[in-house]
PDB file of N, CA and C in Angstrom:
ATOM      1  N   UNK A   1     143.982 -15.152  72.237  1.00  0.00           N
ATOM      2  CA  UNK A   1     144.621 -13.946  71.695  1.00  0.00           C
ATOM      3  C   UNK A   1     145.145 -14.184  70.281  1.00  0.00           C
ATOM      4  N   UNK A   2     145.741 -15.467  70.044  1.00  0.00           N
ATOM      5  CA  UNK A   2     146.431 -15.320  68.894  1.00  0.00           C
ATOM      6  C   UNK A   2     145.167 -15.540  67.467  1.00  0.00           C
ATOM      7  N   UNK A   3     143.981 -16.344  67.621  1.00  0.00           N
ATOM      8  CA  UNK A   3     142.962 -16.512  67.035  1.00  0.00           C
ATOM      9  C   UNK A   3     142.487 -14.921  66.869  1.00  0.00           C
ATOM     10  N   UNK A   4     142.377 -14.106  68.093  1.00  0.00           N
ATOM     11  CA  UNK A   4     142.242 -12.756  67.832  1.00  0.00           C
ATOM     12  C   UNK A   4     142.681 -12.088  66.988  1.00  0.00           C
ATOM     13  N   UNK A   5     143.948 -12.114  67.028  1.00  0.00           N
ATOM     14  CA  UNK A   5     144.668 -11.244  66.252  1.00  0.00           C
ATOM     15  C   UNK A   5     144.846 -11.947  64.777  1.00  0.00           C
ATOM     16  N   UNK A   6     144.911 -13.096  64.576  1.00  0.00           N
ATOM     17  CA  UNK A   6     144.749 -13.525  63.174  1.00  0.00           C
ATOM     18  C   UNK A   6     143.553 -13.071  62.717  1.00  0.00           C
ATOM     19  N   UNK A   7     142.186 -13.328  63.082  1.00  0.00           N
ATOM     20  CA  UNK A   7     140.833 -12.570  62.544  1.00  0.00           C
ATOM     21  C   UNK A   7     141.145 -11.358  62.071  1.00  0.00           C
ATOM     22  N   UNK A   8     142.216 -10.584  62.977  1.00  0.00           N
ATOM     23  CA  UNK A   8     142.222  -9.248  63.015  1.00  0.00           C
ATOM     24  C   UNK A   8     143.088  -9.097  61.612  1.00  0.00           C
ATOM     25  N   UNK A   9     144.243  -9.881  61.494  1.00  0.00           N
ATOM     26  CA  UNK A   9     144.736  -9.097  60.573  1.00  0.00           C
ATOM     27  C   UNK A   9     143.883  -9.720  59.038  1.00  0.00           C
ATOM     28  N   UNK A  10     143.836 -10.755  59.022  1.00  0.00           N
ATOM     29  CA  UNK A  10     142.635 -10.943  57.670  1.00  0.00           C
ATOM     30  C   UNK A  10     141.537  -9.647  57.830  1.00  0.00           C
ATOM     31  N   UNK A  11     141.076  -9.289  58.551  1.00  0.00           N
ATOM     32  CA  UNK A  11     140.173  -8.422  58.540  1.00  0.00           C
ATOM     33  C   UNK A  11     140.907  -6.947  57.791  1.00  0.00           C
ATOM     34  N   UNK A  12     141.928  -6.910  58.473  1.00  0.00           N
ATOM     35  CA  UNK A  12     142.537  -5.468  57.720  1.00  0.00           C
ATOM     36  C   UNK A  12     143.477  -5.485  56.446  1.00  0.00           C
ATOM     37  N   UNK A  13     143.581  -7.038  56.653  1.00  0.00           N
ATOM     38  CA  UNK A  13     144.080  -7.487  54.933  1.00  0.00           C
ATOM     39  C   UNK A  13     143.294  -6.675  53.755  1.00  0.00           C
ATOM     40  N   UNK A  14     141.783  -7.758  54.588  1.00  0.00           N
ATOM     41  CA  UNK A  14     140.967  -7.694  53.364  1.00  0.00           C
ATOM     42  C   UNK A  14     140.023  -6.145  52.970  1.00  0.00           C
ATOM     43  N   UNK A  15     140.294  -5.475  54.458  1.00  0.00           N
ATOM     44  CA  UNK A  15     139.922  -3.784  54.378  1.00  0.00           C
ATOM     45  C   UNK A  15     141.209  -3.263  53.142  1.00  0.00           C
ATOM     46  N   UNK A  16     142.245  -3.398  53.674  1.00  0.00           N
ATOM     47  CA  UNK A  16     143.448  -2.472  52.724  1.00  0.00           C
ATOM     48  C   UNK A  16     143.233  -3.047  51.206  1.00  0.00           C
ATOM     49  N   UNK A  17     142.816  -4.728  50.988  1.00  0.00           N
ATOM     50  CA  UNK A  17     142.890  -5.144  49.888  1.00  0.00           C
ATOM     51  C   UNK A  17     141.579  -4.086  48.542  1.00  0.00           C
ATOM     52  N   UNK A  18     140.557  -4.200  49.894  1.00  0.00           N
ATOM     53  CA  UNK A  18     139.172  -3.427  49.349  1.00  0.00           C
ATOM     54  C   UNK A  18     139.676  -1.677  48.720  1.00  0.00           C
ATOM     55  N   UNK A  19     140.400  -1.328  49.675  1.00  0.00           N
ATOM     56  CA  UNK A  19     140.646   0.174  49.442  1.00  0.00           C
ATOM     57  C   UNK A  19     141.752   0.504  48.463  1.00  0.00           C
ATOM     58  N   UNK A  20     142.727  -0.769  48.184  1.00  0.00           N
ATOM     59  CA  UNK A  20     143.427  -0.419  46.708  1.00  0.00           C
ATOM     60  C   UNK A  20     142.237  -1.495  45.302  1.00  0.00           C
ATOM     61  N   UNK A  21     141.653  -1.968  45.573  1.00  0.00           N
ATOM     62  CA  UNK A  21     140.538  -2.240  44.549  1.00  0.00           C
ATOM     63  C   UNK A  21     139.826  -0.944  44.235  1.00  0.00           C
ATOM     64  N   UNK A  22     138.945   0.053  45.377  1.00  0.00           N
ATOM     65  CA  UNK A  22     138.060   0.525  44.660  1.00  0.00           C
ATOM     66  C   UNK A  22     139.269   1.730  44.402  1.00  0.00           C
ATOM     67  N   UNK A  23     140.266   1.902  44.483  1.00  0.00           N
ATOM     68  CA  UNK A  23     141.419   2.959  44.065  1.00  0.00           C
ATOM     69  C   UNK A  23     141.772   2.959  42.716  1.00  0.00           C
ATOM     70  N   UNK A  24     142.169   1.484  42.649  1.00  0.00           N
ATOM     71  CA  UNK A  24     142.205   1.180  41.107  1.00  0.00           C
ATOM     72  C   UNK A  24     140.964   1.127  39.777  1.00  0.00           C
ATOM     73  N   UNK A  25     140.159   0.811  40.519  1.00  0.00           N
ATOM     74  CA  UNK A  25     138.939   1.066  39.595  1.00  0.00           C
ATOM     75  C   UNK A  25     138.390   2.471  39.675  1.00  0.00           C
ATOM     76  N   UNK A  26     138.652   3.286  40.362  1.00  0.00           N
ATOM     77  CA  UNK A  26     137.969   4.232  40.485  1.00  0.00           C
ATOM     78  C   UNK A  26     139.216   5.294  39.345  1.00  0.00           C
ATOM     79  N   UNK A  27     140.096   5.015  39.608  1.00  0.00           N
ATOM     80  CA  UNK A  27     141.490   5.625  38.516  1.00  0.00           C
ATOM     81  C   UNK A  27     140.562   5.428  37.188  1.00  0.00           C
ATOM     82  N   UNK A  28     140.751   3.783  37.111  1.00  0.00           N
ATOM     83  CA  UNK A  28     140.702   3.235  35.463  1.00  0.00           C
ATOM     84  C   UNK A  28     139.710   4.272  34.930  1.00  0.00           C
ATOM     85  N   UNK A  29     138.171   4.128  35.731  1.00  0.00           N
ATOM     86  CA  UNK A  29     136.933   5.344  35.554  1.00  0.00           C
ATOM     87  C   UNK A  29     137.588   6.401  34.765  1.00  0.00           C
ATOM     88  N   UNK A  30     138.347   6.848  35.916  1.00  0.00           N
ATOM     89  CA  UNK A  30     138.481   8.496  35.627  1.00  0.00           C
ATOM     90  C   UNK A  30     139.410   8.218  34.589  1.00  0.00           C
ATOM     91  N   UNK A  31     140.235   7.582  34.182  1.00  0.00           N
ATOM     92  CA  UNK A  31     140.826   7.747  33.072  1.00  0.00           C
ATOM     93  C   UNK A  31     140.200   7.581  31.559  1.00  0.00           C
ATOM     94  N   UNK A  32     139.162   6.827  31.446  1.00  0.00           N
ATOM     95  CA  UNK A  32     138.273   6.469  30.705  1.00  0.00           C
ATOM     96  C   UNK A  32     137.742   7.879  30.353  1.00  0.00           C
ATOM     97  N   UNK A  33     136.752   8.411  31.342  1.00  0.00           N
ATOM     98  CA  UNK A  33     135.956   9.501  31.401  1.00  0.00           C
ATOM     99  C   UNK A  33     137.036  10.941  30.662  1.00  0.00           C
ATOM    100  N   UNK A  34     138.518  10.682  30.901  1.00  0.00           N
ATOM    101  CA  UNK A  34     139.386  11.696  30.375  1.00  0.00           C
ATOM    102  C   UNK A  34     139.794  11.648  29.314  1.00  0.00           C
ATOM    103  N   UNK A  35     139.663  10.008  28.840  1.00  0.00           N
ATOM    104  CA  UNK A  35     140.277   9.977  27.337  1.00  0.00           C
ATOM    105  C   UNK A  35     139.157  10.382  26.393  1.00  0.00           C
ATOM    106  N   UNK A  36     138.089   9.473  26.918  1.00  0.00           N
ATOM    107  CA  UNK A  36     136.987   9.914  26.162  1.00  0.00           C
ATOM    108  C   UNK A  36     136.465  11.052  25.478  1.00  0.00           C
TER     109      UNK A  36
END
């Protein structure tokens, strides 16, 4: 169980880590595309 749940939370670490990455890049984009 506890091997479980460690997989588990690296796993949703690295999901939440992914979803403020493409958040932030996807901003920078649009800010680019607005200044421009």
């Amino acid at each position: 169980m506890l091997e479980a749940a460690n997989v588990w939370n690296i796993v949703t670490g690295a999901c939440r880590i992914g979803i403020l990455g493409v958040r932030t890049n996807s901003s920078v984009e649009i800010n680019a595309l607005y200044n421009s």
